[in-house]
Protein backbone atom coordinates (compact mmCIF):
# COMPACT_ATOMS: atom_id res chain seq x y z
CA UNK A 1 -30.75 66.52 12.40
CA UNK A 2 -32.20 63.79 14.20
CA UNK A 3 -29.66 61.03 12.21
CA UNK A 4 -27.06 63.56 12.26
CA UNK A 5 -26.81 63.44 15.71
CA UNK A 6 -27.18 59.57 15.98
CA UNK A 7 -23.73 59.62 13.65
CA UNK A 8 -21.66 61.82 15.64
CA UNK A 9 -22.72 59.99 18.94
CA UNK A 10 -20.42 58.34 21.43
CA UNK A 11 -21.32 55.96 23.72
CA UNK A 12 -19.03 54.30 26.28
CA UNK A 13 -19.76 51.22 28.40
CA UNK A 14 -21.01 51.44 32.17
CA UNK A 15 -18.84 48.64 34.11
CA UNK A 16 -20.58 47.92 37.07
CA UNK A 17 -17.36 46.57 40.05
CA UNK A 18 -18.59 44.22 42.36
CA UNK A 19 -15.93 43.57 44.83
CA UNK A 20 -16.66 40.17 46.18
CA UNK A 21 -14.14 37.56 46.60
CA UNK A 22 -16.53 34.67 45.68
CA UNK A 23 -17.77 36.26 42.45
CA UNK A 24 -13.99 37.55 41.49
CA UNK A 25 -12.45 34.50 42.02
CA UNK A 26 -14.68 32.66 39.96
CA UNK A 27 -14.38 35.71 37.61
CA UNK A 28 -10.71 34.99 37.12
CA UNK A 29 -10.88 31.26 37.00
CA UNK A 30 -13.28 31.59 33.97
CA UNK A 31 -10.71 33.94 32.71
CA UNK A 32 -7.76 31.76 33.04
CA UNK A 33 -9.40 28.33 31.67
CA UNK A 34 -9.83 30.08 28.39
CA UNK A 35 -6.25 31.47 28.36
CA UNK A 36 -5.55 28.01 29.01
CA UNK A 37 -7.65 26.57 25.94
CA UNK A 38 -6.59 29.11 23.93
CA UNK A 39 -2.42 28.52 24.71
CA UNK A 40 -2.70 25.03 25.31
CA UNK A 41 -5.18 23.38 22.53
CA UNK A 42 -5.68 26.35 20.30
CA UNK A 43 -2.05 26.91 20.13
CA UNK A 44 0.38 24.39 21.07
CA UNK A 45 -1.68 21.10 20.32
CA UNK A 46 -3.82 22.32 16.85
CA UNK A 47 -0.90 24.58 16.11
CA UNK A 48 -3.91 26.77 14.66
CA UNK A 49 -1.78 29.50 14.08
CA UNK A 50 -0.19 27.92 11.32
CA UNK A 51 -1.42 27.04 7.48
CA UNK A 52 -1.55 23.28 6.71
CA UNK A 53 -1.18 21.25 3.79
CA UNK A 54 -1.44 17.72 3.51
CA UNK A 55 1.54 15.16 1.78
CA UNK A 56 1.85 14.10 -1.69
CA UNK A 57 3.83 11.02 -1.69
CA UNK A 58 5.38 8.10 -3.85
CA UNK A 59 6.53 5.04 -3.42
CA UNK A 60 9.08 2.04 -4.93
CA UNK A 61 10.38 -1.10 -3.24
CA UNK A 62 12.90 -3.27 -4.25
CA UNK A 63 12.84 -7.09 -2.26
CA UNK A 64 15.87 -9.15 -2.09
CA UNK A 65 16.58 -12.91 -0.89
CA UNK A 66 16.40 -16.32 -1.72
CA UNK A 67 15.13 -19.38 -0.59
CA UNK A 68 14.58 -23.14 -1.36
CA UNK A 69 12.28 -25.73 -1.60
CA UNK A 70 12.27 -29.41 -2.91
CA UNK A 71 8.73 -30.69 -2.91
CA UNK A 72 6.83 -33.27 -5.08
CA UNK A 73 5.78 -32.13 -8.44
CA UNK A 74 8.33 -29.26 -8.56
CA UNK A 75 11.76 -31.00 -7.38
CA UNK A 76 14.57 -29.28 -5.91
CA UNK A 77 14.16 -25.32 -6.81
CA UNK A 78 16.17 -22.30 -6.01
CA UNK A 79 13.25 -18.84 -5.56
CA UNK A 80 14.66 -15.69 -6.26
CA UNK A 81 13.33 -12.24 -6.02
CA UNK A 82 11.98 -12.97 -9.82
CA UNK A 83 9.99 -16.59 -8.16
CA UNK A 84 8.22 -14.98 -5.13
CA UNK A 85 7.76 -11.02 -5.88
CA UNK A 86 4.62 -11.00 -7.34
CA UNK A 87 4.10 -8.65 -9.45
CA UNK A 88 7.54 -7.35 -9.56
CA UNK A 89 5.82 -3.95 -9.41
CA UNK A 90 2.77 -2.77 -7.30
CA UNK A 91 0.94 0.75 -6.68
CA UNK A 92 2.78 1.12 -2.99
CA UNK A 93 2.59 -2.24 -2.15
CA UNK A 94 4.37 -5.64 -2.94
CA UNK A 95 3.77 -9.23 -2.58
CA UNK A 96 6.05 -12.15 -1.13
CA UNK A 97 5.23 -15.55 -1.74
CA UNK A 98 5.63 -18.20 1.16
CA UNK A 99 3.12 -20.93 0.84
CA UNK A 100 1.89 -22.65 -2.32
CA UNK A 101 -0.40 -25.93 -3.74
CA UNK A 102 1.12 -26.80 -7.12
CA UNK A 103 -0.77 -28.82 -9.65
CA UNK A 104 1.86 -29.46 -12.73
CA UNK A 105 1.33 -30.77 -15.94
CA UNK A 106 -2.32 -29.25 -16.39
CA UNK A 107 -3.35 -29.64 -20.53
CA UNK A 108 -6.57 -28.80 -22.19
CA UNK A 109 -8.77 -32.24 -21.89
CA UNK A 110 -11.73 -33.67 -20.08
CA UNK A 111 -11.86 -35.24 -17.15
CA UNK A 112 -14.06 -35.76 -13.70
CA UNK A 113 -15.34 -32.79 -12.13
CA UNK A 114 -14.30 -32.43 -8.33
CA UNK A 115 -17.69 -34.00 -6.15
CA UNK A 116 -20.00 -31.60 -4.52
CA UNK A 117 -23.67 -31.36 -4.25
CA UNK A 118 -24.16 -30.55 -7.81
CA UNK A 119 -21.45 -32.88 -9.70
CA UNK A 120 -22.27 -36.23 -7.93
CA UNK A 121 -24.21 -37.93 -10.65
CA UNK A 122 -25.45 -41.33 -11.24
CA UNK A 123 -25.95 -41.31 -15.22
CA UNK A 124 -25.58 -39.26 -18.14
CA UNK A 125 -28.99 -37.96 -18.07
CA UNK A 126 -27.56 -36.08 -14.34
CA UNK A 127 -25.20 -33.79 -16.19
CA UNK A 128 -25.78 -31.26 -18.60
CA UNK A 129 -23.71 -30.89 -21.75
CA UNK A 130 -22.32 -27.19 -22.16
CA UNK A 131 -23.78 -26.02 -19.23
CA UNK A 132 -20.78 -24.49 -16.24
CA UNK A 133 -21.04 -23.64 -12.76
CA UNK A 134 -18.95 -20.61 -11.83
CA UNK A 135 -17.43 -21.69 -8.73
CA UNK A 136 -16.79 -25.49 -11.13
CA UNK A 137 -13.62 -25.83 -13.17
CA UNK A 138 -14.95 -26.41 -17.04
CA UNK A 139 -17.50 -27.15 -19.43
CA UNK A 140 -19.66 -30.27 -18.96
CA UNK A 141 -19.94 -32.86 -21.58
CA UNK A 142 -22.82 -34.19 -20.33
CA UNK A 143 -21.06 -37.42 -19.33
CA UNK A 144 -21.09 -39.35 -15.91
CA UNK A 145 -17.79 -40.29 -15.15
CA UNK A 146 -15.69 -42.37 -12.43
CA UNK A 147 -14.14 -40.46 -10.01
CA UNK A 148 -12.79 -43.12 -7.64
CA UNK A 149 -14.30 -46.20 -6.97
CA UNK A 150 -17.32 -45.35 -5.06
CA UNK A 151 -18.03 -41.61 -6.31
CA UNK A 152 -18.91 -40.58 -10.07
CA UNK A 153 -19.53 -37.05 -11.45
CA UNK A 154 -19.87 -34.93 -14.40
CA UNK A 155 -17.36 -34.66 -16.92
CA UNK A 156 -15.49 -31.15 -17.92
CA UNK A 157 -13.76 -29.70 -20.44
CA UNK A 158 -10.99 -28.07 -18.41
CA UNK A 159 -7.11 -27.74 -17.34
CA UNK A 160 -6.41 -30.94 -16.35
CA UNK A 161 -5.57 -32.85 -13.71
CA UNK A 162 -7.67 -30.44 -11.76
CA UNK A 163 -6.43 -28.64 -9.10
CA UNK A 164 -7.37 -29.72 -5.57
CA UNK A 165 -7.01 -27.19 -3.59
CA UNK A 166 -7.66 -28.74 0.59
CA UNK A 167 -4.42 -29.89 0.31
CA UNK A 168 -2.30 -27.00 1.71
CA UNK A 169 1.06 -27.44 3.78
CA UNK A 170 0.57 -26.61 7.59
CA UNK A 171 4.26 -25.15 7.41
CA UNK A 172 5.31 -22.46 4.96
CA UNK A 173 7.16 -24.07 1.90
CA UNK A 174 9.10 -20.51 1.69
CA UNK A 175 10.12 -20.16 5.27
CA UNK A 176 13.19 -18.95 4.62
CA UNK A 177 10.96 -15.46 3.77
CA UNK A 178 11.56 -14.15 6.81
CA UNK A 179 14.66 -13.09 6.40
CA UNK A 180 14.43 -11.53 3.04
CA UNK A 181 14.82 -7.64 2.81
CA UNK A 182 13.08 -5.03 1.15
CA UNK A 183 14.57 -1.49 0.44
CA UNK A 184 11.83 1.37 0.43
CA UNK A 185 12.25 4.25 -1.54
CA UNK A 186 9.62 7.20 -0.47
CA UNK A 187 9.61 10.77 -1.60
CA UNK A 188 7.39 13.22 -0.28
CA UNK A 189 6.04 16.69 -1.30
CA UNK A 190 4.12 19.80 0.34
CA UNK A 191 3.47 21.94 -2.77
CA UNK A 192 2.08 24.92 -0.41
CA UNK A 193 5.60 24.94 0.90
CA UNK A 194 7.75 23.83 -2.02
CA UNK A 195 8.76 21.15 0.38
CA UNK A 196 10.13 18.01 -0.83
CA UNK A 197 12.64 15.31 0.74
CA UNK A 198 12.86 11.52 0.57
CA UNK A 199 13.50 8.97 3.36
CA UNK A 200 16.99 7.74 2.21
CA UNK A 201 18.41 10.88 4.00
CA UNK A 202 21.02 13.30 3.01
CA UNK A 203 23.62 11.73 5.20
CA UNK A 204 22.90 8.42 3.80
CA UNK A 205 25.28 6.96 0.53
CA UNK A 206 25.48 3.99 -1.27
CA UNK A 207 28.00 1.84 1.16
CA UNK A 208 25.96 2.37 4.15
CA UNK A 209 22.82 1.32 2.60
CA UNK A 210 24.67 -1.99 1.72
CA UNK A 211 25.39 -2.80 5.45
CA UNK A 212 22.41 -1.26 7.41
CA UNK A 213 18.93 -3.31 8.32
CA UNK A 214 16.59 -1.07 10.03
CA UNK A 215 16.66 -1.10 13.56
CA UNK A 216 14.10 1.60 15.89
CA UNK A 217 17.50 2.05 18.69
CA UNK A 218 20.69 1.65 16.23
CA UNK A 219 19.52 2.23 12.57
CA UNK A 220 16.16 4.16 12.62
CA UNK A 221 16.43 6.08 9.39
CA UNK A 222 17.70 2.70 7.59
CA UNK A 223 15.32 2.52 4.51
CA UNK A 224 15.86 -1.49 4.16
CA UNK A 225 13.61 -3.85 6.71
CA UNK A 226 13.51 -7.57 7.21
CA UNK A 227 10.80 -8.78 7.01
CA UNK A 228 10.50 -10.70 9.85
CA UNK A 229 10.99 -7.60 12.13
CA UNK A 230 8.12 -5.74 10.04
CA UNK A 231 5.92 -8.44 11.18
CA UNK A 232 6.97 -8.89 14.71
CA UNK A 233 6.32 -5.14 15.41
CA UNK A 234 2.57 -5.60 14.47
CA UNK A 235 2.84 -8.25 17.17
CA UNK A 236 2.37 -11.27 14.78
CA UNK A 237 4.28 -14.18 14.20
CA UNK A 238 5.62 -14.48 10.71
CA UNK A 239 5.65 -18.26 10.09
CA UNK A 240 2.04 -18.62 11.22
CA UNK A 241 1.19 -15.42 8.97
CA UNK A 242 2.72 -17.32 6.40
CA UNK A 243 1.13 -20.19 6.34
CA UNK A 244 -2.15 -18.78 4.86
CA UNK A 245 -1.24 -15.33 4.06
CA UNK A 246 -2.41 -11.94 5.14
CA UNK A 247 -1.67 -8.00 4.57
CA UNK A 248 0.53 -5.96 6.69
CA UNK A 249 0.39 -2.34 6.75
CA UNK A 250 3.96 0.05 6.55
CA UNK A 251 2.48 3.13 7.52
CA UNK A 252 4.68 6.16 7.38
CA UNK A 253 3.88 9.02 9.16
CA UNK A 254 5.17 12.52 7.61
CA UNK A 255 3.49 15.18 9.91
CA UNK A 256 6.18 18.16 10.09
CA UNK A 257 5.72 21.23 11.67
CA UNK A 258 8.25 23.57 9.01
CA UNK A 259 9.18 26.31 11.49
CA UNK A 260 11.71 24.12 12.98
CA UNK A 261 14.58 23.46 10.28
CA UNK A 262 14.13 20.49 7.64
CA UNK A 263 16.57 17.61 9.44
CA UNK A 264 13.41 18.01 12.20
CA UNK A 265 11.14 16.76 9.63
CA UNK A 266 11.48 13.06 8.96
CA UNK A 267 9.17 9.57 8.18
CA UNK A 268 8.18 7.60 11.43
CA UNK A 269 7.36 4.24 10.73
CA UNK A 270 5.18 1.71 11.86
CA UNK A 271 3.67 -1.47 10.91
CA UNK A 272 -0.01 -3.34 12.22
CA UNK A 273 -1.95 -6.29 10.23
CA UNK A 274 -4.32 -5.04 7.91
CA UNK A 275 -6.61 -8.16 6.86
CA UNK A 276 -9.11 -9.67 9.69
CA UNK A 277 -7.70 -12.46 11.49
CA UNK A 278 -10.67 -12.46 13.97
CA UNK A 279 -11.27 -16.10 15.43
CA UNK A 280 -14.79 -15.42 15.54
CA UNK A 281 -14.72 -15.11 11.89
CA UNK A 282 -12.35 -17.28 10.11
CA UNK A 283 -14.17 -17.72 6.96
CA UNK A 284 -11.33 -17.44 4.27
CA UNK A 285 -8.89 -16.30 6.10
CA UNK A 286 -5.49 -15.33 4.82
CA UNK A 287 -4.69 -14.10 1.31
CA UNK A 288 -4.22 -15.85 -1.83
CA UNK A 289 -4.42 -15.68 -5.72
CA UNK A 290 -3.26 -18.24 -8.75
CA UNK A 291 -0.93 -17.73 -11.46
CA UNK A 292 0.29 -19.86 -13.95
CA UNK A 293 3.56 -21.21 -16.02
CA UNK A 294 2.73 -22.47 -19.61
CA UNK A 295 5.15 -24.06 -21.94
CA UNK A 296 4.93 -26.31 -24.41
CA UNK A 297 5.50 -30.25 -24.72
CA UNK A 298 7.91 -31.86 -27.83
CA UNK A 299 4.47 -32.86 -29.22
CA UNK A 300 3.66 -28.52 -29.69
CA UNK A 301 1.20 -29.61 -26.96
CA UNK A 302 0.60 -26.68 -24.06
CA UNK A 303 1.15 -27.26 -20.66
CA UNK A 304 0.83 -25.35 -17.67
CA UNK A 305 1.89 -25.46 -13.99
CA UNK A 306 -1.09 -24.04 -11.70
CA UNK A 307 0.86 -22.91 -8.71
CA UNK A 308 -2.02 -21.49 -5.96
CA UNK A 309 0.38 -19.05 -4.07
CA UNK A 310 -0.14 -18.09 -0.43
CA UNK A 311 2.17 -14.92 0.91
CA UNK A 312 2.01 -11.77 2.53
CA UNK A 313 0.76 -8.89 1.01
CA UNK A 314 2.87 -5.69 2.19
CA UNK A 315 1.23 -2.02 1.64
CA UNK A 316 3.31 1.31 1.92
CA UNK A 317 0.63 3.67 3.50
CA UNK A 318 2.12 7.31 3.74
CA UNK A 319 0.21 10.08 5.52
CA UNK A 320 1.15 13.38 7.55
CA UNK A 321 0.38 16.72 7.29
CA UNK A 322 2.86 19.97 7.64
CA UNK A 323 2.21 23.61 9.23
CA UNK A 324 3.97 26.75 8.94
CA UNK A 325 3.32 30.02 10.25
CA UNK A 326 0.98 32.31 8.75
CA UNK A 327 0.02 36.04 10.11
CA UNK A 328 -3.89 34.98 8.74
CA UNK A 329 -4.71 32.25 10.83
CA UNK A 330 -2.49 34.00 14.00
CA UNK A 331 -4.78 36.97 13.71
CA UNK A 332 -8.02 35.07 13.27
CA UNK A 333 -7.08 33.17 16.47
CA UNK A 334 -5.73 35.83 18.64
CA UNK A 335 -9.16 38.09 17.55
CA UNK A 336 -11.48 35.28 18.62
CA UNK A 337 -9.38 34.77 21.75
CA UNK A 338 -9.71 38.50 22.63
CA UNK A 339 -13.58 37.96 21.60
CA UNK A 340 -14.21 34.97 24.00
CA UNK A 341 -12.57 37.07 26.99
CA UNK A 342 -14.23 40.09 25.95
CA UNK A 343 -17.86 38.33 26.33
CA UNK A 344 -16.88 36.80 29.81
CA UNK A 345 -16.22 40.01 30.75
CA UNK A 346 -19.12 42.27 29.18
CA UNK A 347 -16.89 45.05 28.72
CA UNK A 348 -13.99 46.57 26.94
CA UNK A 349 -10.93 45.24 26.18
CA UNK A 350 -8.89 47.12 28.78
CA UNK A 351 -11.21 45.79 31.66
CA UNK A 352 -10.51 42.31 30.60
CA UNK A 353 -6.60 41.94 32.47
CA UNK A 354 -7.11 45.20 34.46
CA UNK A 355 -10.62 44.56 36.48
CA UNK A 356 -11.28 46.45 39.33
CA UNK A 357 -7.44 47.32 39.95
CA UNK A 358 -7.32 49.54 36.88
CA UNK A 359 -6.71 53.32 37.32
CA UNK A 360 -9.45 55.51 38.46
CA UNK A 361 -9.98 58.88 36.77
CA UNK A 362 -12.77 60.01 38.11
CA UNK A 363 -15.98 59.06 40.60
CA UNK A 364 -19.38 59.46 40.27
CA UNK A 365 -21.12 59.96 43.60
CA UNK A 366 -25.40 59.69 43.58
CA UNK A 367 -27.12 60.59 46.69
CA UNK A 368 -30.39 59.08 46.64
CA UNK A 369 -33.67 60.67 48.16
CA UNK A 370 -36.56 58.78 50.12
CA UNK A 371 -38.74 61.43 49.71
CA UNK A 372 -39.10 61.82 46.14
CA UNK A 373 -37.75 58.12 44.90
CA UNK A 374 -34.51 59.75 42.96
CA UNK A 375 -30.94 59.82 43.00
C-alpha cells in the first residue's frame, strides 16, 4: 500500500515571491543574459540548430604564359608552360619556375671534389678510395687532385663539371612570371546534403573565361589569377619571392549555410605565404629542387644539363563547412535553453516569463501563534 501510494502521488512546487526590486532586477538580468547567449551565440553565431557536414573537394590548375631568358650556358631560350610548370600535374598545388643555376654539359667522369673541411687534401694517402660523403657529389678514387692553383682535394666519380651551387642570380632569370595566369578548376561536395557545385559558376561560359582575370571589385568569381596579384594580396613582393623561392597558400573558403538558396553559397578566396621567411631565421630560406635534361652526344656519349630551379610553390587549400536545418539539434537546443532558465528560476516552466505577475488562483493565509510556536 505503502508504494502504491508513493505511485499515485502528486507533488507540486512551493514558489516562494519575494517582491524586492534589487533581487528582481537582478532576477531578470540573469534571465535575459541567457536569452541573449542562447539567441545570439547558440543560435545566430554556432547556427547550432542546424546539422553540419564538412567539404569534400578537388582540385586542377592549368598555368599559362611565356617568358625569356638568354643567359650563358643556355643561350637565347623561349619557356613555355611545358619549361617552368613543374610537374605539369600536382595533388592541389603547382609549381612555377623563376630562378635557376644551370650547369650544362655534365658526363659521367672524375674530377675534383668541391673544397670543404673534409675534401681539402694534401696527398693520396688523405682520400679514401670508394668511400662517399652524403652531402659530397661522387665516389672517391682515392686520388689528390688540383683544384686551382693553391687548393687540392679528393677526386670523384661523379656528373661532371660539378655543379656549384653559391652562384645564384640576385634578380629572377624568369621575371616575366609575374604575369603568367593560372585557371583553377575546384569542385566541391557535401554528401549529407547531396550538395555539389564548382567555382566556374553557372553564369560563367567559355568566351568570358577567355577575357576575365580575377579581380576582388570587378571580376570576383573569375576562376583565372595572375600571379602577381596572388602574391601581392599576401602582402609580398613577387620579384623578391622569386628570387629564392617560397610557397603561397590559395585558400578557399566554402562555409555555406544551405537554408538560403544555392547562388548564396560560393568559394571566397584568399591567399598568405606559407613557408617561413622569418629574418631571425634565414637558414635555407626559399624553396628549391633539381631536375635534369639528358641527351646524348654523336659519340652515343650521355649528357645532361643540371638546371637547380628556384620558383614559387602555389597550394590550393579548400576548407568550409555547410549547415542546414534539422528539427534534432533545434529541439536539443531549445530543451537545454528551457533547462538553463528553468534552474535560474527553481521552479516550473510557467514561472520562468510569468514571475510574480502571473495569475493568482488562490491564497494561503497562516496566522502564527506566540504562545504555542505554530502557524
Amino acid at each position: 500500500m505503502a508504494c502504491l501510494s508513493c505511485l499515485l502521488e502528486y507533488g507540486t512546487v512551493k514558489i516562494i515571491v519575494i517582491r524586492n526590486k534589487a533581487v528582481g532586477s537582478v532576477f531578470r538580468l540573469i534571465q535575459f543574459l541567457i536569452i541573449l547567449y542562447v539567441i545570439g551565440y547558440v543560435c545566430v553565431v554556432r547556427k547550432s540548430y542546424q546539422v553540419k557536414d564538412s567539404v569534400i573537394s578537388t582540385v586542377t590548375t592549368k598555368v599559362k604564359g611565356t617568358g625569356f631568358t638568354n643567359i650563358s650556358g643556355l643561350g637565347a631560350h623561349v619557356w613555355d608552360v611545358a619549361d617552368y610548370n613543374i610537374p605539369p600535374e600536382g595533388e592541389s598545388s603547382f609549381f612555377v619556375l623563376t630562378n635557376m643555376i644551370i650547369t650544362p654539359n655534365q658526363m659521367q667522369s672524375s674530377c675534383p671534389e668541391l673544397p670543404d673541411q673534409s675534401t681539402i687534401c694534401m696527398s693520396d694517402s688523405d682520400c679514401t678510395e670508394g668511400s662517399s660523403d652524403v652531402r659530397g657529389n661522387g665516389i672517391q678514387t682515392g686520388l689528390c687532385v688540383n683544384y686551382s692553383e693553391t687548393v687540392k682535394t679528393c677526386e670523384v666519380l661523379s656528373w661532371c663539371p660539378l655543379e656549384i651551387d653559391t652562384d645564384l642570380p640576385e634578380n629572377p632569370l624568369l621575371a616575366a612570371a609575374e604575369n603568367f595566369t593560372v585557371l583553377i578548376k575546384n569542385t566541391v561536395t557535401y554528401p549529407k546534403f547531396n550538395f555539389h557545385k564548382r567555382n566556374i559558376l553557372p553564369d560563367v561560359n567559355s568566351s568570358y573565361l577567355k577575357q576575365c582575370e580575377f579581380n576582388r571589385i570587378t571580376d570576383p568569381h573569375c576562376p583565372i589569377f595572375r600571379l602577381k596579384d596572388m602574391v601581392a594580396e599576401a602582402e609580398e613582393d613577387f620579384q623578391t619571392m622569386a628570387t629564392r623561392g617560397g610557397v603561397l597558400g590559395i585558400l578557399i573558403d566554402w562555409s555555406c549555410d544551405l537554408d538560403f538558396p544555392e547562388h548564396y553559397c560560393g568559394p571566397k578566396y584568399s591567399f598568405c605565404r606559407m613557408d617561413n621567411k622569418n629574418p631571425e631565421n634565414n637558414v635555407a630560406p626559399g624553396y628549391n629542387f633539381r631536375f635534369a635534361k639528358y641527351y646524348k652526344t654523336t659519340d652515343d656519349v650521355e649528357t645532361r644539363t643540371l638546371i637547380k630551379s628556384y620558383g614559387i610553390r602555389f597550394d590550393v587549400i579548400v576548407f568550409g563547412t555547410a549547415g542546414k536545418f534539422n528539427i534534432v539539434p533545434t529541439i536539443v537546443n531549445v530543451g537545454a535553453a528551457l533547462t538553463i532558465l528553468g534552474l535560474v528560476r527553481g521552479g516550473d516552466f510557467s514561472s520562468l516569463v510569468l514571475g510574480s505577475c502571473g495569475p493568482r488562483f488562490h491564497v494561503l493565509k497562516f496566522k502564527h501563534s506566540r504562545r504555542h510556536g505554530t502557524f
